[in-house]
PDB file of N, CA and C in Angstrom:
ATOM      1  N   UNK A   1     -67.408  34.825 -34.490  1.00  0.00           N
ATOM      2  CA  UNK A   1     -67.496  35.906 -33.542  1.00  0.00           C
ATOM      3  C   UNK A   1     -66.470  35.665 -32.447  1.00  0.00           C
ATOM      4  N   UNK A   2     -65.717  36.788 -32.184  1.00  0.00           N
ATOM      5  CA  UNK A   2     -64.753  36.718 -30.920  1.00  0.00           C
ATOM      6  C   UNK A   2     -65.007  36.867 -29.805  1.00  0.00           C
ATOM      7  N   UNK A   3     -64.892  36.312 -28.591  1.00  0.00           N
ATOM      8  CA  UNK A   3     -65.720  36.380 -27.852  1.00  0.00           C
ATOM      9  C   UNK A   3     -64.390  36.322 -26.599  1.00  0.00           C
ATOM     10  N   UNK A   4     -64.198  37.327 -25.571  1.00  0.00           N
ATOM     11  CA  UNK A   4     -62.878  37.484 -24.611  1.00  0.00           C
ATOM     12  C   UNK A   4     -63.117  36.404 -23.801  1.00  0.00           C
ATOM     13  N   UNK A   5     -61.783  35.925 -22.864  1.00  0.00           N
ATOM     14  CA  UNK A   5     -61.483  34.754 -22.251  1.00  0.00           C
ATOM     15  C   UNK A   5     -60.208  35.239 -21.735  1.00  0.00           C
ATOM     16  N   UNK A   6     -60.467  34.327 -20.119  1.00  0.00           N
ATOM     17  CA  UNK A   6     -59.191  34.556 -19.365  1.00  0.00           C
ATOM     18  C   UNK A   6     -58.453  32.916 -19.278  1.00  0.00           C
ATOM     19  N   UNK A   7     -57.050  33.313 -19.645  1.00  0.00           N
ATOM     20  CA  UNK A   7     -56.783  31.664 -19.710  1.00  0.00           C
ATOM     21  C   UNK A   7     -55.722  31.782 -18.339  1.00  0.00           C
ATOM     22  N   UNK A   8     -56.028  30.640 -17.620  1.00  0.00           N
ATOM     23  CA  UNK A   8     -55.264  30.455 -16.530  1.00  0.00           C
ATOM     24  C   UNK A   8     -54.206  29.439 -16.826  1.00  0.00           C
ATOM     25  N   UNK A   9     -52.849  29.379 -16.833  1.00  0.00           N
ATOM     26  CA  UNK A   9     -51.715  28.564 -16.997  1.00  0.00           C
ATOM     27  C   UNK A   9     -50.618  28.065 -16.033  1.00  0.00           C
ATOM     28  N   UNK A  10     -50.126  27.501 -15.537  1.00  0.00           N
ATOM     29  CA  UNK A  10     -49.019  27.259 -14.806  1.00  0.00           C
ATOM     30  C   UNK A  10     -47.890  26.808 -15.841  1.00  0.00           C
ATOM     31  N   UNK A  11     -46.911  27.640 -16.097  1.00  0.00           N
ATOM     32  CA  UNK A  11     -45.881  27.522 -17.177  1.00  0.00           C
ATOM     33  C   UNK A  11     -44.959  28.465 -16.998  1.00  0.00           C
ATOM     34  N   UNK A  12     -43.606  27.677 -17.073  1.00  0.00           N
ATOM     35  CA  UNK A  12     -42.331  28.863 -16.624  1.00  0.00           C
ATOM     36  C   UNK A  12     -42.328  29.374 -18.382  1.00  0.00           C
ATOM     37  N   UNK A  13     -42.590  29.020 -19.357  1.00  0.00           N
ATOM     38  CA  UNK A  13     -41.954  29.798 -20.609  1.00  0.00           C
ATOM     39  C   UNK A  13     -43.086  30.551 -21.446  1.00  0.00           C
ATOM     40  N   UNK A  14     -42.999  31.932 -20.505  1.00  0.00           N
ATOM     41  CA  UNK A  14     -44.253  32.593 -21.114  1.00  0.00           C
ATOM     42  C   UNK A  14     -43.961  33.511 -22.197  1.00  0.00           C
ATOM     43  N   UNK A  15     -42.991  33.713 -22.618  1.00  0.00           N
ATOM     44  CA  UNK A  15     -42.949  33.856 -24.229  1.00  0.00           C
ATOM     45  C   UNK A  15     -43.176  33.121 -25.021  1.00  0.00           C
ATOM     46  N   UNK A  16     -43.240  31.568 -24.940  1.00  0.00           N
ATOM     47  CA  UNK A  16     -43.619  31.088 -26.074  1.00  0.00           C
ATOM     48  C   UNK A  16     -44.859  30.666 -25.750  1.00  0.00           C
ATOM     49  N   UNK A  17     -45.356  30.311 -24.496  1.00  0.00           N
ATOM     50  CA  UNK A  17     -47.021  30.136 -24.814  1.00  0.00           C
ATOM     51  C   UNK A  17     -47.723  31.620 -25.474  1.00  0.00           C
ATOM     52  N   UNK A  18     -47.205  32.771 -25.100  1.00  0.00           N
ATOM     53  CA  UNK A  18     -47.789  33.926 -25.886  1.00  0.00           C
ATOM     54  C   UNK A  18     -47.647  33.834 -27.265  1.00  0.00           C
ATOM     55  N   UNK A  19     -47.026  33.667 -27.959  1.00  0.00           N
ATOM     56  CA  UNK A  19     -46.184  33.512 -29.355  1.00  0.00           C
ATOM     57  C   UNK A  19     -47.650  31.967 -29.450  1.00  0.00           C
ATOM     58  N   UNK A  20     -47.385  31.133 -29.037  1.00  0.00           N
ATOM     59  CA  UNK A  20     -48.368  29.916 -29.340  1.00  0.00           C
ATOM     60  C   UNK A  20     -50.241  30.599 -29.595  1.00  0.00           C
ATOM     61  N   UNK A  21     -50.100  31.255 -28.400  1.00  0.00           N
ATOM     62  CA  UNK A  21     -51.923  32.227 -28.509  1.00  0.00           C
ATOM     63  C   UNK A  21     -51.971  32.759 -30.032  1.00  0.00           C
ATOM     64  N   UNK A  22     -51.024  33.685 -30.116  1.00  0.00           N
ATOM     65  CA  UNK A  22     -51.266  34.648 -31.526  1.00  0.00           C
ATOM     66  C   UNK A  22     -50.618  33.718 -32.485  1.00  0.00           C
ATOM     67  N   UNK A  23     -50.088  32.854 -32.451  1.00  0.00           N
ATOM     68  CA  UNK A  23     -50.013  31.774 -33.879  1.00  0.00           C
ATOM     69  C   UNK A  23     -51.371  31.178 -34.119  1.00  0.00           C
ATOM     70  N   UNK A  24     -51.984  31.284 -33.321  1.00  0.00           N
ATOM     71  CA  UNK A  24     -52.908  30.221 -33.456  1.00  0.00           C
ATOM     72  C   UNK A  24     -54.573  31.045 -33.939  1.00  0.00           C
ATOM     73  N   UNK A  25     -54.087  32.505 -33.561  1.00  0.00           N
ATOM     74  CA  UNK A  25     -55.216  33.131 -34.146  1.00  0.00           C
ATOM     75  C   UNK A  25     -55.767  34.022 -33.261  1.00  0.00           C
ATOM     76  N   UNK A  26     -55.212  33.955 -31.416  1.00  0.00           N
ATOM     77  CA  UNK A  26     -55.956  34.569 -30.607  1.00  0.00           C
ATOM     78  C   UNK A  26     -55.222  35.662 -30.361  1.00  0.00           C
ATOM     79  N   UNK A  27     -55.817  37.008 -29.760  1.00  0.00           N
ATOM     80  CA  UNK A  27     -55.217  38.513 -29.561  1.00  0.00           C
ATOM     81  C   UNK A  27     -54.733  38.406 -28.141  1.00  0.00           C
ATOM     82  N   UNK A  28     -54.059  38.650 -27.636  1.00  0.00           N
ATOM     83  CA  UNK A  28     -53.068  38.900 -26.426  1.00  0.00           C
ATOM     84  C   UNK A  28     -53.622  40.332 -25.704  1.00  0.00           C
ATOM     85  N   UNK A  29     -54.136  40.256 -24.861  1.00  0.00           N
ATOM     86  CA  UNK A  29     -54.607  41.796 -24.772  1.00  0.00           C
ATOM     87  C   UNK A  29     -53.573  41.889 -22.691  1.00  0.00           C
ATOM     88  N   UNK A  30     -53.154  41.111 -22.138  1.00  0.00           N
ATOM     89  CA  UNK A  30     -52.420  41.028 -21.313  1.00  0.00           C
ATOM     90  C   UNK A  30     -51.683  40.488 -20.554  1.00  0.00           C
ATOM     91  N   UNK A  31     -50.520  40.076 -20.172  1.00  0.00           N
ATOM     92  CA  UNK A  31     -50.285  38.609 -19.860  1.00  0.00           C
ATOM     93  C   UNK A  31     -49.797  39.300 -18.352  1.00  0.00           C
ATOM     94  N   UNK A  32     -49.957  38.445 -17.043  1.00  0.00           N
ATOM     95  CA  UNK A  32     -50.303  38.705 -15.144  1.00  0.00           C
ATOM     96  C   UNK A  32     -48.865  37.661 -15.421  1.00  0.00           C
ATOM     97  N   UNK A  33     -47.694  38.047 -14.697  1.00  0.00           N
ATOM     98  CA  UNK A  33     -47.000  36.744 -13.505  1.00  0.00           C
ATOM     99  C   UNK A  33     -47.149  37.016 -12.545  1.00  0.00           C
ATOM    100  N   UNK A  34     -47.811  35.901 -12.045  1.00  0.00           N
ATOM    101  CA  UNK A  34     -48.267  35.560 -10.391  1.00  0.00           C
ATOM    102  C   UNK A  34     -47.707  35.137  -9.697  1.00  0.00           C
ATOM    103  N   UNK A  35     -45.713  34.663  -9.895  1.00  0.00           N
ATOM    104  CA  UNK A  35     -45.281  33.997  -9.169  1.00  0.00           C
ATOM    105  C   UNK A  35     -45.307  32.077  -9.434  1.00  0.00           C
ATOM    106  N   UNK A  36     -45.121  31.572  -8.301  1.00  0.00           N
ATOM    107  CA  UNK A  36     -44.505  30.624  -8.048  1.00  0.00           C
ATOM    108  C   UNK A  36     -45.650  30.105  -6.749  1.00  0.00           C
ATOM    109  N   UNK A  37     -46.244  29.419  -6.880  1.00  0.00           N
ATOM    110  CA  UNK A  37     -47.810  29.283  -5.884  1.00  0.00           C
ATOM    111  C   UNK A  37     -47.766  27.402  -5.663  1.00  0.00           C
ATOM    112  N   UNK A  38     -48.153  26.864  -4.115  1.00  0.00           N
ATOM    113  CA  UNK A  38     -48.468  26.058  -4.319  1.00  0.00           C
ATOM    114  C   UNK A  38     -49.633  25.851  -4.849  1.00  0.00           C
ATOM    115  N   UNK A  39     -50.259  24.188  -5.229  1.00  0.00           N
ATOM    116  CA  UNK A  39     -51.233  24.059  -5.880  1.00  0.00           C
ATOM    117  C   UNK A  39     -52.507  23.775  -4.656  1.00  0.00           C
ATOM    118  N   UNK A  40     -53.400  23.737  -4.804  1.00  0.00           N
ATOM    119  CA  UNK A  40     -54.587  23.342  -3.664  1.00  0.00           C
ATOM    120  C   UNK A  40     -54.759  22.270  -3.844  1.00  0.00           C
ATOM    121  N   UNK A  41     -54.384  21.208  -4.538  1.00  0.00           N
ATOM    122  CA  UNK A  41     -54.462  19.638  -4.340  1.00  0.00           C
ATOM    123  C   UNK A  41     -53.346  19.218  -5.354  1.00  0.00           C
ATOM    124  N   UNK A  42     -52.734  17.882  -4.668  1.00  0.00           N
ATOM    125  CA  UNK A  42     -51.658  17.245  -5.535  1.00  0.00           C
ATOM    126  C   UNK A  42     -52.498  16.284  -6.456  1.00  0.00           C
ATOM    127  N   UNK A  43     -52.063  16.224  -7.378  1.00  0.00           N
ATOM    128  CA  UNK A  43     -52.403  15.388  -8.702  1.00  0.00           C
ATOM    129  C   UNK A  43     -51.359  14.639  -9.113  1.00  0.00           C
ATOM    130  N   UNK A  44     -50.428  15.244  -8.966  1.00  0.00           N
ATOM    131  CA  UNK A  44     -49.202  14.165  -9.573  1.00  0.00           C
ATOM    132  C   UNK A  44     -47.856  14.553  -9.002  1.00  0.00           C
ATOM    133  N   UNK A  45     -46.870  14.733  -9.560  1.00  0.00           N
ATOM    134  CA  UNK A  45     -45.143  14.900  -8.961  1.00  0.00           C
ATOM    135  C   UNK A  45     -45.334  16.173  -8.379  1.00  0.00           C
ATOM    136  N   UNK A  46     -45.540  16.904  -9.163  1.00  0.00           N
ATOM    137  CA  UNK A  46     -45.716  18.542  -8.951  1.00  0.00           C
ATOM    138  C   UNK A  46     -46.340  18.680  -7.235  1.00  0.00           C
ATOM    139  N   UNK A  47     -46.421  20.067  -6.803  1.00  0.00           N
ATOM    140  CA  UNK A  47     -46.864  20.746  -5.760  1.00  0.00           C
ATOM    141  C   UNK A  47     -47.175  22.235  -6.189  1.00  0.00           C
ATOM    142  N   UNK A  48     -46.375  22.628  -6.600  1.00  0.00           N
ATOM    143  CA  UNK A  48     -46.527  23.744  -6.802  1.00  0.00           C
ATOM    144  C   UNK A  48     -45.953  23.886  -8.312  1.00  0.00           C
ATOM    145  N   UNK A  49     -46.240  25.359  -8.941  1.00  0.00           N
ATOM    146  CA  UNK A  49     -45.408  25.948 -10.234  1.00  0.00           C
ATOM    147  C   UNK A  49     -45.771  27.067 -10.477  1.00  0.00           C
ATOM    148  N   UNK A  50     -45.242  28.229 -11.884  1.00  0.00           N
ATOM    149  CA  UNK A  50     -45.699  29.146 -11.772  1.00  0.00           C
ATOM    150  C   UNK A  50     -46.625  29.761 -12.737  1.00  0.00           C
ATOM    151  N   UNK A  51     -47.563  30.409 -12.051  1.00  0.00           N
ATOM    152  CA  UNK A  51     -48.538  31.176 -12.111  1.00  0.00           C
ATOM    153  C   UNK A  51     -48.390  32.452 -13.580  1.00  0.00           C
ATOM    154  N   UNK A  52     -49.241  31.660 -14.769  1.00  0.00           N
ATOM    155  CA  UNK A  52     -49.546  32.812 -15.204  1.00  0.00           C
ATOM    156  C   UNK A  52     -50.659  33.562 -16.225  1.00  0.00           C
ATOM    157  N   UNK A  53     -50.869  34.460 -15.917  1.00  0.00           N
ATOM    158  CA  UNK A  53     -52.956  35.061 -16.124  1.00  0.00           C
ATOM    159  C   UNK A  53     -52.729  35.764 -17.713  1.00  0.00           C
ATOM    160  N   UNK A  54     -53.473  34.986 -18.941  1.00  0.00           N
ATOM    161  CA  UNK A  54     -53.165  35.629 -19.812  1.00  0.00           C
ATOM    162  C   UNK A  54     -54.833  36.045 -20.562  1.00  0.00           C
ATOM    163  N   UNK A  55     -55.044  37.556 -20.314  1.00  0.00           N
ATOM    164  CA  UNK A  55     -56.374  37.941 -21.098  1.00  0.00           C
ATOM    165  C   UNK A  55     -55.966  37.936 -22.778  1.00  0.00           C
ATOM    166  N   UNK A  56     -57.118  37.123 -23.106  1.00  0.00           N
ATOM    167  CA  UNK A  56     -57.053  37.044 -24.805  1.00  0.00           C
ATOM    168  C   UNK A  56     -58.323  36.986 -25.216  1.00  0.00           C
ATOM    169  N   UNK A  57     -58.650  37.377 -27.004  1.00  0.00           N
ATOM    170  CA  UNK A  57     -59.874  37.393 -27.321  1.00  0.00           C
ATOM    171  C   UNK A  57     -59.405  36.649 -28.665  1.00  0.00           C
ATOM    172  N   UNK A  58     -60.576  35.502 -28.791  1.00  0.00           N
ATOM    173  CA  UNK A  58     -60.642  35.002 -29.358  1.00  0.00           C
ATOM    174  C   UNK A  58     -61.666  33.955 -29.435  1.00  0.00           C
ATOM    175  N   UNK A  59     -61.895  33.105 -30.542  1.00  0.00           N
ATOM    176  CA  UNK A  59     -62.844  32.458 -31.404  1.00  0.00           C
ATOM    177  C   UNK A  59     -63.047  31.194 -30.310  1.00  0.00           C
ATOM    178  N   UNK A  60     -65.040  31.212 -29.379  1.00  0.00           N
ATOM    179  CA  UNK A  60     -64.516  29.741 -28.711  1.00  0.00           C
ATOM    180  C   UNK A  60     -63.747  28.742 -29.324  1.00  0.00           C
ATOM    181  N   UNK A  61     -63.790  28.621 -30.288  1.00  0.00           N
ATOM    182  CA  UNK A  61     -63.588  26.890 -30.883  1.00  0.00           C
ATOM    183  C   UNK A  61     -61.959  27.478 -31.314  1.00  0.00           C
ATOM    184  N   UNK A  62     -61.076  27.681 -30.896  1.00  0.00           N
ATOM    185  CA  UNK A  62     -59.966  28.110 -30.749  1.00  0.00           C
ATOM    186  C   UNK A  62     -59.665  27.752 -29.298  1.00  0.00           C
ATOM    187  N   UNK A  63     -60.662  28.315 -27.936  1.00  0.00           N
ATOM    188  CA  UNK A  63     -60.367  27.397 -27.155  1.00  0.00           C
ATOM    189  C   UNK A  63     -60.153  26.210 -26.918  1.00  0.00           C
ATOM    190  N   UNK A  64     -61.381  25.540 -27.532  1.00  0.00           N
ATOM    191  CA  UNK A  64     -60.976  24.304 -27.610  1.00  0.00           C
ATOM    192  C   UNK A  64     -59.717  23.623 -27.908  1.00  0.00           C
ATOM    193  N   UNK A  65     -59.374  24.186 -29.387  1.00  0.00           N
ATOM    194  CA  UNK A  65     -57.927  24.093 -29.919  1.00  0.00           C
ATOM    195  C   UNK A  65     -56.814  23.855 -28.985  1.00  0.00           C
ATOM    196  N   UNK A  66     -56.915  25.237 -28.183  1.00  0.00           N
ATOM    197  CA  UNK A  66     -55.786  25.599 -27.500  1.00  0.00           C
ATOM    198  C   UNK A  66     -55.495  24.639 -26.339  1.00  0.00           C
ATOM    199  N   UNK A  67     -56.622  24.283 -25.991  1.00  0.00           N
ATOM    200  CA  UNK A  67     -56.339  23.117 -24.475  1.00  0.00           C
ATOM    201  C   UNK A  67     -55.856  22.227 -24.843  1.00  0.00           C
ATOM    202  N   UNK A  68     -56.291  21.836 -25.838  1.00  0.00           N
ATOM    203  CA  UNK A  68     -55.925  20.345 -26.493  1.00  0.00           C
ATOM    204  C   UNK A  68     -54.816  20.326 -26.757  1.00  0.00           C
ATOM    205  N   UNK A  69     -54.164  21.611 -27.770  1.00  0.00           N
ATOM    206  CA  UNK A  69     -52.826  21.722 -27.707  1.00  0.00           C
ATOM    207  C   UNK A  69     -51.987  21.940 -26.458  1.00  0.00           C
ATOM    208  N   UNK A  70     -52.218  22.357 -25.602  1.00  0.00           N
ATOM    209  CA  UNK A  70     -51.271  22.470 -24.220  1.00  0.00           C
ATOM    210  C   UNK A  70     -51.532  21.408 -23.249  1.00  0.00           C
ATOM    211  N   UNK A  71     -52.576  20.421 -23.037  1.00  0.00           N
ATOM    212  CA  UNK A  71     -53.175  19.270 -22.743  1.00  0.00           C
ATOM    213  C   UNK A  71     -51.343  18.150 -23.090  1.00  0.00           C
ATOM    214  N   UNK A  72     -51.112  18.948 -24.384  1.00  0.00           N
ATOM    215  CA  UNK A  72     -50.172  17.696 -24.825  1.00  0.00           C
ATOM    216  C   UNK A  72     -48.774  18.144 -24.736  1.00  0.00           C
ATOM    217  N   UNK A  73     -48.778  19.214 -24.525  1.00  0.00           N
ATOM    218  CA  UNK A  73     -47.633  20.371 -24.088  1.00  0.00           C
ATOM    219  C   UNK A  73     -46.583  19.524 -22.589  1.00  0.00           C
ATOM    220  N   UNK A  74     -45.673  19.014 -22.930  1.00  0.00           N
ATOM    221  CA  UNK A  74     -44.913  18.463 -21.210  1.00  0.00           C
ATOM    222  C   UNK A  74     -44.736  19.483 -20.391  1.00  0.00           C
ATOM    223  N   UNK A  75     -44.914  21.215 -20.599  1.00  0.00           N
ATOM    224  CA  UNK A  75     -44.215  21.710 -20.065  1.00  0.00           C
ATOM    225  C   UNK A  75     -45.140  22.634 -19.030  1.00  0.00           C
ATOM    226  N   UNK A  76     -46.856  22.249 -19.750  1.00  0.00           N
ATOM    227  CA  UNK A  76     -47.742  22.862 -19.462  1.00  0.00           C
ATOM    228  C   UNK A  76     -48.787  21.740 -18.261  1.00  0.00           C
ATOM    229  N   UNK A  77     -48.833  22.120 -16.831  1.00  0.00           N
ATOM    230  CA  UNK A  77     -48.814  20.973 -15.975  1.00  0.00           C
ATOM    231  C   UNK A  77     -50.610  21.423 -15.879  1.00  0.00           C
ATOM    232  N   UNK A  78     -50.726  22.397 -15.814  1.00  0.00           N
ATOM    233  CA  UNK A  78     -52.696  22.809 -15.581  1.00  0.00           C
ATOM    234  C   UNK A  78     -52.877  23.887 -16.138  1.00  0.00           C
ATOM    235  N   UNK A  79     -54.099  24.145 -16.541  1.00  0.00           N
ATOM    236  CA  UNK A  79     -55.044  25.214 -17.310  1.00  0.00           C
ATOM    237  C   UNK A  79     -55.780  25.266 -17.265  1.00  0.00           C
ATOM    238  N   UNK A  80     -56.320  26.356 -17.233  1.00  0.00           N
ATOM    239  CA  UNK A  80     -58.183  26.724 -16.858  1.00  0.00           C
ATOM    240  C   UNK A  80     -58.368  28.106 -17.417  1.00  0.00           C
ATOM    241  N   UNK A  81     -59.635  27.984 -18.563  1.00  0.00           N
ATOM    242  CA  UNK A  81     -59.755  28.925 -19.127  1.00  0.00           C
ATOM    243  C   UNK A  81     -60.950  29.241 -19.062  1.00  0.00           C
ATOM    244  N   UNK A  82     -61.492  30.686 -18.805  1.00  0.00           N
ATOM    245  CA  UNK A  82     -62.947  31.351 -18.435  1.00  0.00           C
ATOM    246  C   UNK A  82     -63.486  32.397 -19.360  1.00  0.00           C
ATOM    247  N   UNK A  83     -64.451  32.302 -19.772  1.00  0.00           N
ATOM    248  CA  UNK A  83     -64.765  33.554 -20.402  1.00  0.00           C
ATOM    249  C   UNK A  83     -65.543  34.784 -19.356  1.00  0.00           C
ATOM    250  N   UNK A  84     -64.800  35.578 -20.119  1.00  0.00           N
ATOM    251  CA  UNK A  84     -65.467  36.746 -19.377  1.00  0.00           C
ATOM    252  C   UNK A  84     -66.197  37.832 -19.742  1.00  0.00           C
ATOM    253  N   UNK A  85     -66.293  38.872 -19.206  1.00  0.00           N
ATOM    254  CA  UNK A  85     -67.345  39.499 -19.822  1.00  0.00           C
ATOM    255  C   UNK A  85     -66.980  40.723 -20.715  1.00  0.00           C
ATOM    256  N   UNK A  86     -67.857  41.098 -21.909  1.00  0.00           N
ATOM    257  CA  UNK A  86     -67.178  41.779 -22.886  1.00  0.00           C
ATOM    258  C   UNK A  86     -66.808  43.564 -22.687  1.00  0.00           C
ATOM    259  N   UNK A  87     -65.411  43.887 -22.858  1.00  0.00           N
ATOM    260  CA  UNK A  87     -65.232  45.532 -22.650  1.00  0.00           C
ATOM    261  C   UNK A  87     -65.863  46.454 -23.579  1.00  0.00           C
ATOM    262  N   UNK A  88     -66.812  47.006 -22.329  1.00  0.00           N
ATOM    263  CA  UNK A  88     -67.763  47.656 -23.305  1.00  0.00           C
ATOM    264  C   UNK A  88     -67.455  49.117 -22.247  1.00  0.00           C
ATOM    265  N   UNK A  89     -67.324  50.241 -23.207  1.00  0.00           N
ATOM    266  CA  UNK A  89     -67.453  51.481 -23.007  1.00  0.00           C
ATOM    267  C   UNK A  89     -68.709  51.767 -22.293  1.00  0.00           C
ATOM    268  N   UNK A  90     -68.527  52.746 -20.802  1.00  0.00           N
ATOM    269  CA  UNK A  90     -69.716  52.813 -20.440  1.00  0.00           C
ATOM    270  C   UNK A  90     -70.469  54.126 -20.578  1.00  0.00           C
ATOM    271  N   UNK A  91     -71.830  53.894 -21.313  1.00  0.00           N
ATOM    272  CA  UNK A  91     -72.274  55.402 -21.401  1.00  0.00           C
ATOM    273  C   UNK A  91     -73.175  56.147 -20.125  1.00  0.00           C
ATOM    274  N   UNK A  92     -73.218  56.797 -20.101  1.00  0.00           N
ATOM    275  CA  UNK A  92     -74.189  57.739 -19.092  1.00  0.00           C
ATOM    276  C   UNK A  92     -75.646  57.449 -19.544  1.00  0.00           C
ATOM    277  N   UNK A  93     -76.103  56.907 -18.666  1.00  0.00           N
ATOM    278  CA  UNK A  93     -77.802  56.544 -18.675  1.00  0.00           C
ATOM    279  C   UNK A  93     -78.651  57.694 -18.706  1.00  0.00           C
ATOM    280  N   UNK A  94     -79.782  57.558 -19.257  1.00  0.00           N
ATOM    281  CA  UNK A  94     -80.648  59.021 -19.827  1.00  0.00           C
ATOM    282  C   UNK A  94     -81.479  58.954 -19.177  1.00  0.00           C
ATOM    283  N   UNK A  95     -81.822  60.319 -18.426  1.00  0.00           N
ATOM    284  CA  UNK A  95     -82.604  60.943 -17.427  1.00  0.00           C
ATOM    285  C   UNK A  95     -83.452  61.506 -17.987  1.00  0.00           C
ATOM    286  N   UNK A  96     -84.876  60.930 -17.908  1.00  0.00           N
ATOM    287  CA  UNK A  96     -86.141  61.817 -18.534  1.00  0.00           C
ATOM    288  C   UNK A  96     -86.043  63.339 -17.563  1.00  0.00           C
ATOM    289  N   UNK A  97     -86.654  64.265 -18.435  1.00  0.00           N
ATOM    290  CA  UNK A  97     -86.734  65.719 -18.259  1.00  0.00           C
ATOM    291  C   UNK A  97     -87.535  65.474 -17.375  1.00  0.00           C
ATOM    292  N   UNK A  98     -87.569  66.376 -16.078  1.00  0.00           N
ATOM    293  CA  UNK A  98     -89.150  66.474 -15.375  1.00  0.00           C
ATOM    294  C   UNK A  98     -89.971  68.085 -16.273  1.00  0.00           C
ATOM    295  N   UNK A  99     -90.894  68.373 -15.637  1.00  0.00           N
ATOM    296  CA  UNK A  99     -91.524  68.814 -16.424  1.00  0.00           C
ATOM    297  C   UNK A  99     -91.776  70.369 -15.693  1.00  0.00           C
TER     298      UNK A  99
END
């Protein structure tokens, strides 16, 4: 079952992490550049990098996959991926008749 997810990335080469999503099995439904942002805490050399928001749907255990693969990625410095909630068409709620 597919289940949507927002993956958060800091990576200047966002054609090929997109190209990496749909190799791997997941749907691309939008990719955000956010720029060039510092970070809210230093971890290592870095300070800052850039920002970018990619909505995809796909299989959890594909997430998993995917971190692990960019985990090992040099080019990919942080990631954070969320699931969110599913696009559902909204219908008009039914009003009993009065009488």
């Amino acid at each position: 079952m597919n289940r949507r997810y927002e993956a958060l990335l800091v990576k200047e080469m966002i054609e090929r992490l997109e190209s990496e999503f749909e190799k791997e099995g997941a749907k691309v439904e939008q990719v955000q550049k956010m720029d060039k942002r510092h970070f809210s805490y230093d971890a290592g050399p870095l300070d800052a990098g850039y920002y970018v928001n990619f909505i995809l749907n796909a299989d959890p255990g594909l997430i998993v996959r995917l971190r692990t693969k960019f985990k090992l990625d040099p080019d990919v410095y942080r990631q954070h991926y969320q699931r969110l909630e599913e696009n559902k068409e909204k219908t008009p709620k039914k009003v009993a008749k009065s009488k």
